[in-house]
PDB file of N, CA and C in Angstrom:
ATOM      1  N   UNK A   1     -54.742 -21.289  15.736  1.00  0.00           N
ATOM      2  CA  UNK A   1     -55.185 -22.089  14.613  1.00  0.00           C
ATOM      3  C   UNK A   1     -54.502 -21.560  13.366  1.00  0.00           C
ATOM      4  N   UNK A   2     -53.839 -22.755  12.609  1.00  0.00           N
ATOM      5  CA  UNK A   2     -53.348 -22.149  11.612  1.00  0.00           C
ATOM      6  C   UNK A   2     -53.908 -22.408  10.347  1.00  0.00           C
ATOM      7  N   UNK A   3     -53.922 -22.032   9.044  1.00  0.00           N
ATOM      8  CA  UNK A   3     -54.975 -21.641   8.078  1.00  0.00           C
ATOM      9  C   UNK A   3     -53.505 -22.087   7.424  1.00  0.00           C
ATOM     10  N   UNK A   4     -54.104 -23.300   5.933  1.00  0.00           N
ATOM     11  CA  UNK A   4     -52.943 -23.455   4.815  1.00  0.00           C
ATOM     12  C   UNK A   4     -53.492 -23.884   3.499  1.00  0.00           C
ATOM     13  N   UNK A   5     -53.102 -23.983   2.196  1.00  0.00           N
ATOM     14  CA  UNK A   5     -53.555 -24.097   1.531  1.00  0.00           C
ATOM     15  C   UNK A   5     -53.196 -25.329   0.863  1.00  0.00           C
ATOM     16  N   UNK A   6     -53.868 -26.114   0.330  1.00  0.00           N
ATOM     17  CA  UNK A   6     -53.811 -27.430  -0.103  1.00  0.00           C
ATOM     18  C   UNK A   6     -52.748 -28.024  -0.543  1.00  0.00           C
ATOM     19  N   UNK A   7     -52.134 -27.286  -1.778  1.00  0.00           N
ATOM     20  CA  UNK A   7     -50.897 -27.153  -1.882  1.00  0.00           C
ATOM     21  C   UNK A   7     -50.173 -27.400  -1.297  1.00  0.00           C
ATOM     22  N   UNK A   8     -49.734 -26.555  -0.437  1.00  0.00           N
ATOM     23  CA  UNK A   8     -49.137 -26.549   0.703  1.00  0.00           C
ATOM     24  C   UNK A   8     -48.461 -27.461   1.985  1.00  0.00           C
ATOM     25  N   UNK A   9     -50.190 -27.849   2.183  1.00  0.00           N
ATOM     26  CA  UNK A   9     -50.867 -28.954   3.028  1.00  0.00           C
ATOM     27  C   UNK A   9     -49.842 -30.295   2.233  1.00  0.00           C
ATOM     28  N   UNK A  10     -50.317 -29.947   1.441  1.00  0.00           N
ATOM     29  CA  UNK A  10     -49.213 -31.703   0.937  1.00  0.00           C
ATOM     30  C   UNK A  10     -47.604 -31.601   0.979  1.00  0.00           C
ATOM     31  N   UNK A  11     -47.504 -30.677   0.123  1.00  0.00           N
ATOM     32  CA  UNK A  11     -45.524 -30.160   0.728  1.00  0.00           C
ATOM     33  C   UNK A  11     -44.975 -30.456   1.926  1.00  0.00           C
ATOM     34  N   UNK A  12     -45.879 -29.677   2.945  1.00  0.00           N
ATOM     35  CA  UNK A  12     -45.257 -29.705   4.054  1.00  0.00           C
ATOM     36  C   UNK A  12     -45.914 -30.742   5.182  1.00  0.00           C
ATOM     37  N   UNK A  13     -46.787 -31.981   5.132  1.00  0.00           N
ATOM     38  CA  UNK A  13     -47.126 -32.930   5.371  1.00  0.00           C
ATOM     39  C   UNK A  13     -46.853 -33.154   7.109  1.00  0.00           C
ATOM     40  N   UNK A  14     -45.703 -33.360   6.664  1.00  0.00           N
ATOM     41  CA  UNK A  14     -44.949 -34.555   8.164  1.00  0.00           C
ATOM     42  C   UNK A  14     -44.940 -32.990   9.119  1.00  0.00           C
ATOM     43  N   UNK A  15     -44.624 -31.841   8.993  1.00  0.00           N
ATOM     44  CA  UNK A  15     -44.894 -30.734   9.419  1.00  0.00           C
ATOM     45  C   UNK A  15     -46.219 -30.387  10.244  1.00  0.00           C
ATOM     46  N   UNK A  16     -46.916 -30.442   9.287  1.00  0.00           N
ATOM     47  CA  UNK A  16     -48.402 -30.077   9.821  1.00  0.00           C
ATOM     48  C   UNK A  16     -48.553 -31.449  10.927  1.00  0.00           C
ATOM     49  N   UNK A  17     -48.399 -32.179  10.983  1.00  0.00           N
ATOM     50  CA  UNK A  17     -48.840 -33.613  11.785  1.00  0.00           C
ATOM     51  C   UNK A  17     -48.073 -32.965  12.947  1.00  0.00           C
ATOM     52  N   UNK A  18     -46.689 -33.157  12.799  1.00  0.00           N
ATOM     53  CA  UNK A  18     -46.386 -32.473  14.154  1.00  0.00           C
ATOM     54  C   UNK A  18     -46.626 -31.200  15.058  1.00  0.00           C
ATOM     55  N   UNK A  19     -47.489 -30.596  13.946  1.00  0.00           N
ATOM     56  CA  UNK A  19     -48.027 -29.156  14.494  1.00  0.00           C
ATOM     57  C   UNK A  19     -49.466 -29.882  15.157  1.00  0.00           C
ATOM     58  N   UNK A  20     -49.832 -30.477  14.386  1.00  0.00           N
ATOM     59  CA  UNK A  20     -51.463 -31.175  15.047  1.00  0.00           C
ATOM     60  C   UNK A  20     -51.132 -31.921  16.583  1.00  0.00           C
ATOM     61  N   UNK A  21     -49.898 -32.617  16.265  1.00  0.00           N
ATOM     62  CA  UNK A  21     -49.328 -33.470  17.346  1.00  0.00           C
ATOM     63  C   UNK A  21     -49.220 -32.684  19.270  1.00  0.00           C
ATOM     64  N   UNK A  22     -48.963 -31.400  18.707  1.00  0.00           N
ATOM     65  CA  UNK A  22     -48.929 -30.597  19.692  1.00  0.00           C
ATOM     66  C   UNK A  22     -49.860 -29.945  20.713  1.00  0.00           C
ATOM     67  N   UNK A  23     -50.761 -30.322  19.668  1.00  0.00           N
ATOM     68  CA  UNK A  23     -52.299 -29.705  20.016  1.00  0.00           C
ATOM     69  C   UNK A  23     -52.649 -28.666  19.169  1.00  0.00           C
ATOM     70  N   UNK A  24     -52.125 -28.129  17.780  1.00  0.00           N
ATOM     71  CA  UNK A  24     -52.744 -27.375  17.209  1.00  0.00           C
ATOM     72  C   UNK A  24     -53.816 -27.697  16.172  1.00  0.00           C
ATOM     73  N   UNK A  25     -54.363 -27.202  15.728  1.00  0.00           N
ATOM     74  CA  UNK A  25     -55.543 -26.881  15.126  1.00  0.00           C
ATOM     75  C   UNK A  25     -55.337 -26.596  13.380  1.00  0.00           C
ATOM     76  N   UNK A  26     -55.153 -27.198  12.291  1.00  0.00           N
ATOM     77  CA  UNK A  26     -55.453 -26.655  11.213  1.00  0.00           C
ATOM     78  C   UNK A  26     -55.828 -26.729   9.950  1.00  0.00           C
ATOM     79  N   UNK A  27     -56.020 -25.300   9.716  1.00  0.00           N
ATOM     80  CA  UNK A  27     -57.398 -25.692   8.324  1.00  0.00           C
ATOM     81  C   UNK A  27     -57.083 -25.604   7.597  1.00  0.00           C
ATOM     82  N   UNK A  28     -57.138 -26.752   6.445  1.00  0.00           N
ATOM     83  CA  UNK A  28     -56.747 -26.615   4.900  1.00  0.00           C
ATOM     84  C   UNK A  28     -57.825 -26.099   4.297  1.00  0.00           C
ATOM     85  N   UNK A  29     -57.443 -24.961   3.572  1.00  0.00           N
ATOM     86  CA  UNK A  29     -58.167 -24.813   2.530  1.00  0.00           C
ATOM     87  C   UNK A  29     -57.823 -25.363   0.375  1.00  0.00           C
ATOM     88  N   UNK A  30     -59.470 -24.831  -0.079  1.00  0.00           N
ATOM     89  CA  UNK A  30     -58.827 -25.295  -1.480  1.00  0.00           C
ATOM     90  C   UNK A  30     -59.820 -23.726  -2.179  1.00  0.00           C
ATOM     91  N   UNK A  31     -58.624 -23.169  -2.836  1.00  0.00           N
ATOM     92  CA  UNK A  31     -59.285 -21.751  -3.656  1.00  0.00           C
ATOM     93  C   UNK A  31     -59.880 -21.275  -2.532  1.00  0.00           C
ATOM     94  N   UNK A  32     -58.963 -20.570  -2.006  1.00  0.00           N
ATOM     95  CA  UNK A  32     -59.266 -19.602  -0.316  1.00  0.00           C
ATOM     96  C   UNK A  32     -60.441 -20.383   0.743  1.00  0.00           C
ATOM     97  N   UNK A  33     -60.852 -21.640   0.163  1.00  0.00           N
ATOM     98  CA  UNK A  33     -62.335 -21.727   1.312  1.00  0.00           C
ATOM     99  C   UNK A  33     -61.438 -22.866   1.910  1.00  0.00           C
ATOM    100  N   UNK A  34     -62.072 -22.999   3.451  1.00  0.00           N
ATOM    101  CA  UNK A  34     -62.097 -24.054   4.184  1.00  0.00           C
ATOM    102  C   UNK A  34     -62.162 -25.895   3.873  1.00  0.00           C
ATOM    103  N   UNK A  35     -61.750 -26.446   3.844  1.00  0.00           N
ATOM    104  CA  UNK A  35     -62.300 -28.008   3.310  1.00  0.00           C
ATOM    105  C   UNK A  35     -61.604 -29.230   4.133  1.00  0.00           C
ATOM    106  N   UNK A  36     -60.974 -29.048   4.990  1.00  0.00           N
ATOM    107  CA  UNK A  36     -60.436 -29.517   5.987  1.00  0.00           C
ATOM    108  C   UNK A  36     -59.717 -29.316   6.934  1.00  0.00           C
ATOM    109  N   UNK A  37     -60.205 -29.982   7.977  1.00  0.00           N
ATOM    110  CA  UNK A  37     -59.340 -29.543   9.063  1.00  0.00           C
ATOM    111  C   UNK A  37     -57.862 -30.350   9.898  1.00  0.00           C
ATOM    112  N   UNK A  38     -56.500 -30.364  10.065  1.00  0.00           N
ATOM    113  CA  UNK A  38     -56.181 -31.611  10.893  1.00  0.00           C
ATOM    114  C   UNK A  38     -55.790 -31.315  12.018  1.00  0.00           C
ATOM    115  N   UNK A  39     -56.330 -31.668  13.156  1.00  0.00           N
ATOM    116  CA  UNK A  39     -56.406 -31.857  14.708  1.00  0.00           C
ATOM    117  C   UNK A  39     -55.756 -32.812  15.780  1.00  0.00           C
ATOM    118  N   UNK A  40     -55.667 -32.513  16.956  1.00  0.00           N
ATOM    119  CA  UNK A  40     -55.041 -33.702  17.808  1.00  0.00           C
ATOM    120  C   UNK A  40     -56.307 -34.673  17.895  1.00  0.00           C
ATOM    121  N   UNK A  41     -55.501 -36.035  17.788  1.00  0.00           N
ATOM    122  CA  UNK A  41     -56.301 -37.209  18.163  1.00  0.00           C
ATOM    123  C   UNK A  41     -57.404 -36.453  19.249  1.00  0.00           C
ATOM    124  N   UNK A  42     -57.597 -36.349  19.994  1.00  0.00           N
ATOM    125  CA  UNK A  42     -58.101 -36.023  21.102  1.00  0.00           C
ATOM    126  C   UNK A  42     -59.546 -35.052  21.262  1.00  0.00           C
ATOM    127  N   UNK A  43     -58.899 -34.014  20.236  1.00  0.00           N
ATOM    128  CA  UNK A  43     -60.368 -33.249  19.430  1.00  0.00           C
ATOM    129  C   UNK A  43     -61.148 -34.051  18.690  1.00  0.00           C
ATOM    130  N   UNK A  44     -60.307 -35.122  18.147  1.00  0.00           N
ATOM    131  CA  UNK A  44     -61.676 -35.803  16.861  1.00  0.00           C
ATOM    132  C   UNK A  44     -61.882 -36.957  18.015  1.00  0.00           C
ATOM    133  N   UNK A  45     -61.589 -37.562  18.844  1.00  0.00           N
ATOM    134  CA  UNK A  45     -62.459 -38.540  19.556  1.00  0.00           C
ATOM    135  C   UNK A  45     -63.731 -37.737  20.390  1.00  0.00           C
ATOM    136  N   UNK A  46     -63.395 -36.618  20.632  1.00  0.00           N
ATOM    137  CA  UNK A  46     -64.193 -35.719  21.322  1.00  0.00           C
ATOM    138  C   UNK A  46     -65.564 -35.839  20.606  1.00  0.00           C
ATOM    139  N   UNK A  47     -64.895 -35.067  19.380  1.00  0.00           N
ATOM    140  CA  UNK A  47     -66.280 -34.722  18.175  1.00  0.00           C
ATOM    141  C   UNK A  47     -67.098 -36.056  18.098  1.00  0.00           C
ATOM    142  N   UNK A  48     -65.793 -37.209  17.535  1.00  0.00           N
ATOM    143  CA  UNK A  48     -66.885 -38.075  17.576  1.00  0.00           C
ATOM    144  C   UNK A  48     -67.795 -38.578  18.534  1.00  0.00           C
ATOM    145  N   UNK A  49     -67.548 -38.648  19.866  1.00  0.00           N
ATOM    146  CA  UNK A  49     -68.273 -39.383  20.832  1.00  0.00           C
ATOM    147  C   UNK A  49     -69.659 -38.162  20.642  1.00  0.00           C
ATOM    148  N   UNK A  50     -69.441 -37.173  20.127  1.00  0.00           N
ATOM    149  CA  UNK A  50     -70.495 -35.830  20.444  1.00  0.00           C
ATOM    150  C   UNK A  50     -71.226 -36.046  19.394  1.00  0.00           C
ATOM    151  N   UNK A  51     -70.884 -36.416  18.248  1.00  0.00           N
ATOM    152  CA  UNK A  51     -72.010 -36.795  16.982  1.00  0.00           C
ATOM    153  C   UNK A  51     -72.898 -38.162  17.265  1.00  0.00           C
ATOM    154  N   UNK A  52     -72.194 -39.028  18.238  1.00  0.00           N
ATOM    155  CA  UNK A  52     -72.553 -40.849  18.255  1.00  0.00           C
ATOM    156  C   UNK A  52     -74.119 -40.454  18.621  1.00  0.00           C
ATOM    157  N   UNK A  53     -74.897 -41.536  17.889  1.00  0.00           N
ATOM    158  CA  UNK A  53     -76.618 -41.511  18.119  1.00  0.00           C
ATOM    159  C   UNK A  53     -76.355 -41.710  19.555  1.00  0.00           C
ATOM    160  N   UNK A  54     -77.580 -41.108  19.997  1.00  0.00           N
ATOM    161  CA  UNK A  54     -78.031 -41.047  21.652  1.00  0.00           C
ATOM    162  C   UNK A  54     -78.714 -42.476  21.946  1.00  0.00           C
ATOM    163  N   UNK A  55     -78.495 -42.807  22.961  1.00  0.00           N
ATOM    164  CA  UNK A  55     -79.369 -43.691  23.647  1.00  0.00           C
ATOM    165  C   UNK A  55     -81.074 -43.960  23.529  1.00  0.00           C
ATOM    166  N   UNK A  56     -81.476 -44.547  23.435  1.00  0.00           N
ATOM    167  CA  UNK A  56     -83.239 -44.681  23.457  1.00  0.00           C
ATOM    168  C   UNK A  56     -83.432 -45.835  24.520  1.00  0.00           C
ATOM    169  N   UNK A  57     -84.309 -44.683  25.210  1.00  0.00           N
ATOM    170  CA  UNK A  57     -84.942 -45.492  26.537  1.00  0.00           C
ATOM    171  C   UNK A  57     -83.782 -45.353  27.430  1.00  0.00           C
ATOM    172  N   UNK A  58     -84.575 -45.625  28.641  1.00  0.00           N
ATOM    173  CA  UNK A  58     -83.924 -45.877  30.110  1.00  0.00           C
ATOM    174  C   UNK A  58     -82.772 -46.959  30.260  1.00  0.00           C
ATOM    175  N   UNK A  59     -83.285 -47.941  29.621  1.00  0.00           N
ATOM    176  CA  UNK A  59     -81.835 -48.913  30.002  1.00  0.00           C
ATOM    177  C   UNK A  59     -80.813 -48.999  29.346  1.00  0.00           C
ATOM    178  N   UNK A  60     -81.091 -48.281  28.499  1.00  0.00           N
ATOM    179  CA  UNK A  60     -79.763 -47.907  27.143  1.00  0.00           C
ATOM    180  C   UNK A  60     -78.792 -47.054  27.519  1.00  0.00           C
ATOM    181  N   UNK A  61     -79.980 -46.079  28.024  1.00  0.00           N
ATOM    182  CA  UNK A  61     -79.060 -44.475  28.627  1.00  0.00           C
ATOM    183  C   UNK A  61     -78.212 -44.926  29.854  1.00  0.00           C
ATOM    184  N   UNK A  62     -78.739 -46.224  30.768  1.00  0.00           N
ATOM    185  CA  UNK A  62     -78.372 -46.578  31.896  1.00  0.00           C
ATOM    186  C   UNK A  62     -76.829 -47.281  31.472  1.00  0.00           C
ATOM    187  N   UNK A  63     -76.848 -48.114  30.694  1.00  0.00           N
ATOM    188  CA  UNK A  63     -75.921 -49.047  29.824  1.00  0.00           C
ATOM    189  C   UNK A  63     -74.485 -48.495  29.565  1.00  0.00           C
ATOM    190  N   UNK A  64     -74.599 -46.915  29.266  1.00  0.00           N
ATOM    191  CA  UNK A  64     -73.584 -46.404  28.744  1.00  0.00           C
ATOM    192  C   UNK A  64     -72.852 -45.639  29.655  1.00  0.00           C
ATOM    193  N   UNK A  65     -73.295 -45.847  31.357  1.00  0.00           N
ATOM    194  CA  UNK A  65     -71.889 -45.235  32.483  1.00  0.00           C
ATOM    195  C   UNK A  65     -71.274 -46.750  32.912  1.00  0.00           C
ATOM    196  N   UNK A  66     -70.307 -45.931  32.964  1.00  0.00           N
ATOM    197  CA  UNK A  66     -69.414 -47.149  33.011  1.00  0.00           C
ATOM    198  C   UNK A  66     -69.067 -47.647  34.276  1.00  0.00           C
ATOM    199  N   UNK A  67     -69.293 -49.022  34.648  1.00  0.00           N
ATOM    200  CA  UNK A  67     -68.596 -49.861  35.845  1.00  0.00           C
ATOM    201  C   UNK A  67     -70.053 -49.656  36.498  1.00  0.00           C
ATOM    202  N   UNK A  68     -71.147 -49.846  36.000  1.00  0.00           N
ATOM    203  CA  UNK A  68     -72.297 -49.801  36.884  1.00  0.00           C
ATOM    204  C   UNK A  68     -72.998 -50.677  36.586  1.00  0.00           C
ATOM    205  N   UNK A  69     -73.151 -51.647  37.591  1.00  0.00           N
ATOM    206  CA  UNK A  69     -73.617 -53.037  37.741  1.00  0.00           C
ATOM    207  C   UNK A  69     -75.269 -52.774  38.374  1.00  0.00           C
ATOM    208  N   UNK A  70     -76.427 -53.573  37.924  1.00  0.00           N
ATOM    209  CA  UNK A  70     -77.596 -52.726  38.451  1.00  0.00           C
ATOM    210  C   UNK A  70     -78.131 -54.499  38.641  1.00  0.00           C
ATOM    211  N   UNK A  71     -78.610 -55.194  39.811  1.00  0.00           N
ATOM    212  CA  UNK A  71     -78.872 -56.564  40.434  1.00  0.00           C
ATOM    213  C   UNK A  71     -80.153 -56.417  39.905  1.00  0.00           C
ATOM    214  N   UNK A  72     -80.994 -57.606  38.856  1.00  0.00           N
ATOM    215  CA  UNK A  72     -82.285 -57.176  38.687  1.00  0.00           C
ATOM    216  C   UNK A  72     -83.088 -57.901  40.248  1.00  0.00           C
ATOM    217  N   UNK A  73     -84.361 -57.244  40.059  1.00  0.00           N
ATOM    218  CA  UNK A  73     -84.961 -57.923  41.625  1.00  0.00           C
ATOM    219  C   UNK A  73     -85.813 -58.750  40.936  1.00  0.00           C
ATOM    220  N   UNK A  74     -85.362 -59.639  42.334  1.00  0.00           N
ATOM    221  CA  UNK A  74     -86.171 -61.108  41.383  1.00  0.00           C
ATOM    222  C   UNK A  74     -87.314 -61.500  42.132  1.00  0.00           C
ATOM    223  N   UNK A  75     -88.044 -60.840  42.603  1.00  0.00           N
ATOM    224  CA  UNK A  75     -89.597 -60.652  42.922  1.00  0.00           C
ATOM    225  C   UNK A  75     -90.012 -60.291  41.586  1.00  0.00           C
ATOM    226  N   UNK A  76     -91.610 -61.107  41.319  1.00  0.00           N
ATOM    227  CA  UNK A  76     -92.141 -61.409  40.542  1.00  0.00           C
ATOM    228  C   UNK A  76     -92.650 -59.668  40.470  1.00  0.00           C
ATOM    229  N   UNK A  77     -93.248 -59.079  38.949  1.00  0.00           N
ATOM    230  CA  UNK A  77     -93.949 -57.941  39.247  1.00  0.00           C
ATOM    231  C   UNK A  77     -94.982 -57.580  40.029  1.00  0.00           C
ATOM    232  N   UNK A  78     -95.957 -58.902  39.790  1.00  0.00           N
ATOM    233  CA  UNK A  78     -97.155 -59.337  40.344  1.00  0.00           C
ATOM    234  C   UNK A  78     -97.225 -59.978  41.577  1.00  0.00           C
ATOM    235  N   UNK A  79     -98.010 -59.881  42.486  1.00  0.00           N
ATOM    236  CA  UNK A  79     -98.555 -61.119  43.662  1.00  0.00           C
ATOM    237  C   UNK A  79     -99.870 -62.365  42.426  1.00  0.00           C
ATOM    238  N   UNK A  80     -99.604 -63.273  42.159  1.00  0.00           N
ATOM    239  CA  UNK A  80    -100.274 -64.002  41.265  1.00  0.00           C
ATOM    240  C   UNK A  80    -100.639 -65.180  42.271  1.00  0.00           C
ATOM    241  N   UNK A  81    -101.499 -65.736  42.430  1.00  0.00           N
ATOM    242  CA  UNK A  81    -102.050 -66.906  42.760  1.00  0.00           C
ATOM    243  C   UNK A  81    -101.997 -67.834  41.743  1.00  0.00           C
ATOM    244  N   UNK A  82    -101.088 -68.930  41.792  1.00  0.00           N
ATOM    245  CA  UNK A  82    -101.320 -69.926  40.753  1.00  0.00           C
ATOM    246  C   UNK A  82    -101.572 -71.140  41.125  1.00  0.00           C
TER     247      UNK A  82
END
């Protein structure tokens, strides 16, 4: 991981992208602290899918694997006399 300073960060631009491009990791800072980071595509789809709100309830949580088809049964809940 490489550590740069804002400054910097803008100078050398098309640089840093191809360093991110590679798979590296790095952190801009502003007045020695941390304030951004730039990463491979691949880390920030990560993060994001890891921040996305969770599911609520069973058929939601069910909803979100993929290629899974679920037949509802079409028996009534009840035995009803009508």
């Amino acid at each position: 991981m490489s550590t740069v300073n804002l400054k910097d960060a803008e100078a050398g631009l098309p640089e840093l992208v191809d360093k991110a491009e590679t798979g590296e990791f790095i952190t801009i800072t502003r007045h020695g602290k941390p304030v951004a980071a730039l990463v491979p595509v691949e880390a920030a789809e990560l993060a994001r899918k890891a921040m996305a709100p969770r599911p609520v309830g069973l058929a939601s949580y069910l909803k979100t694997f993929p290629d899974l088809e679920v037949e509802r049964n079409p028996a009534p809940s009840r035995d009803v006399d009508l």
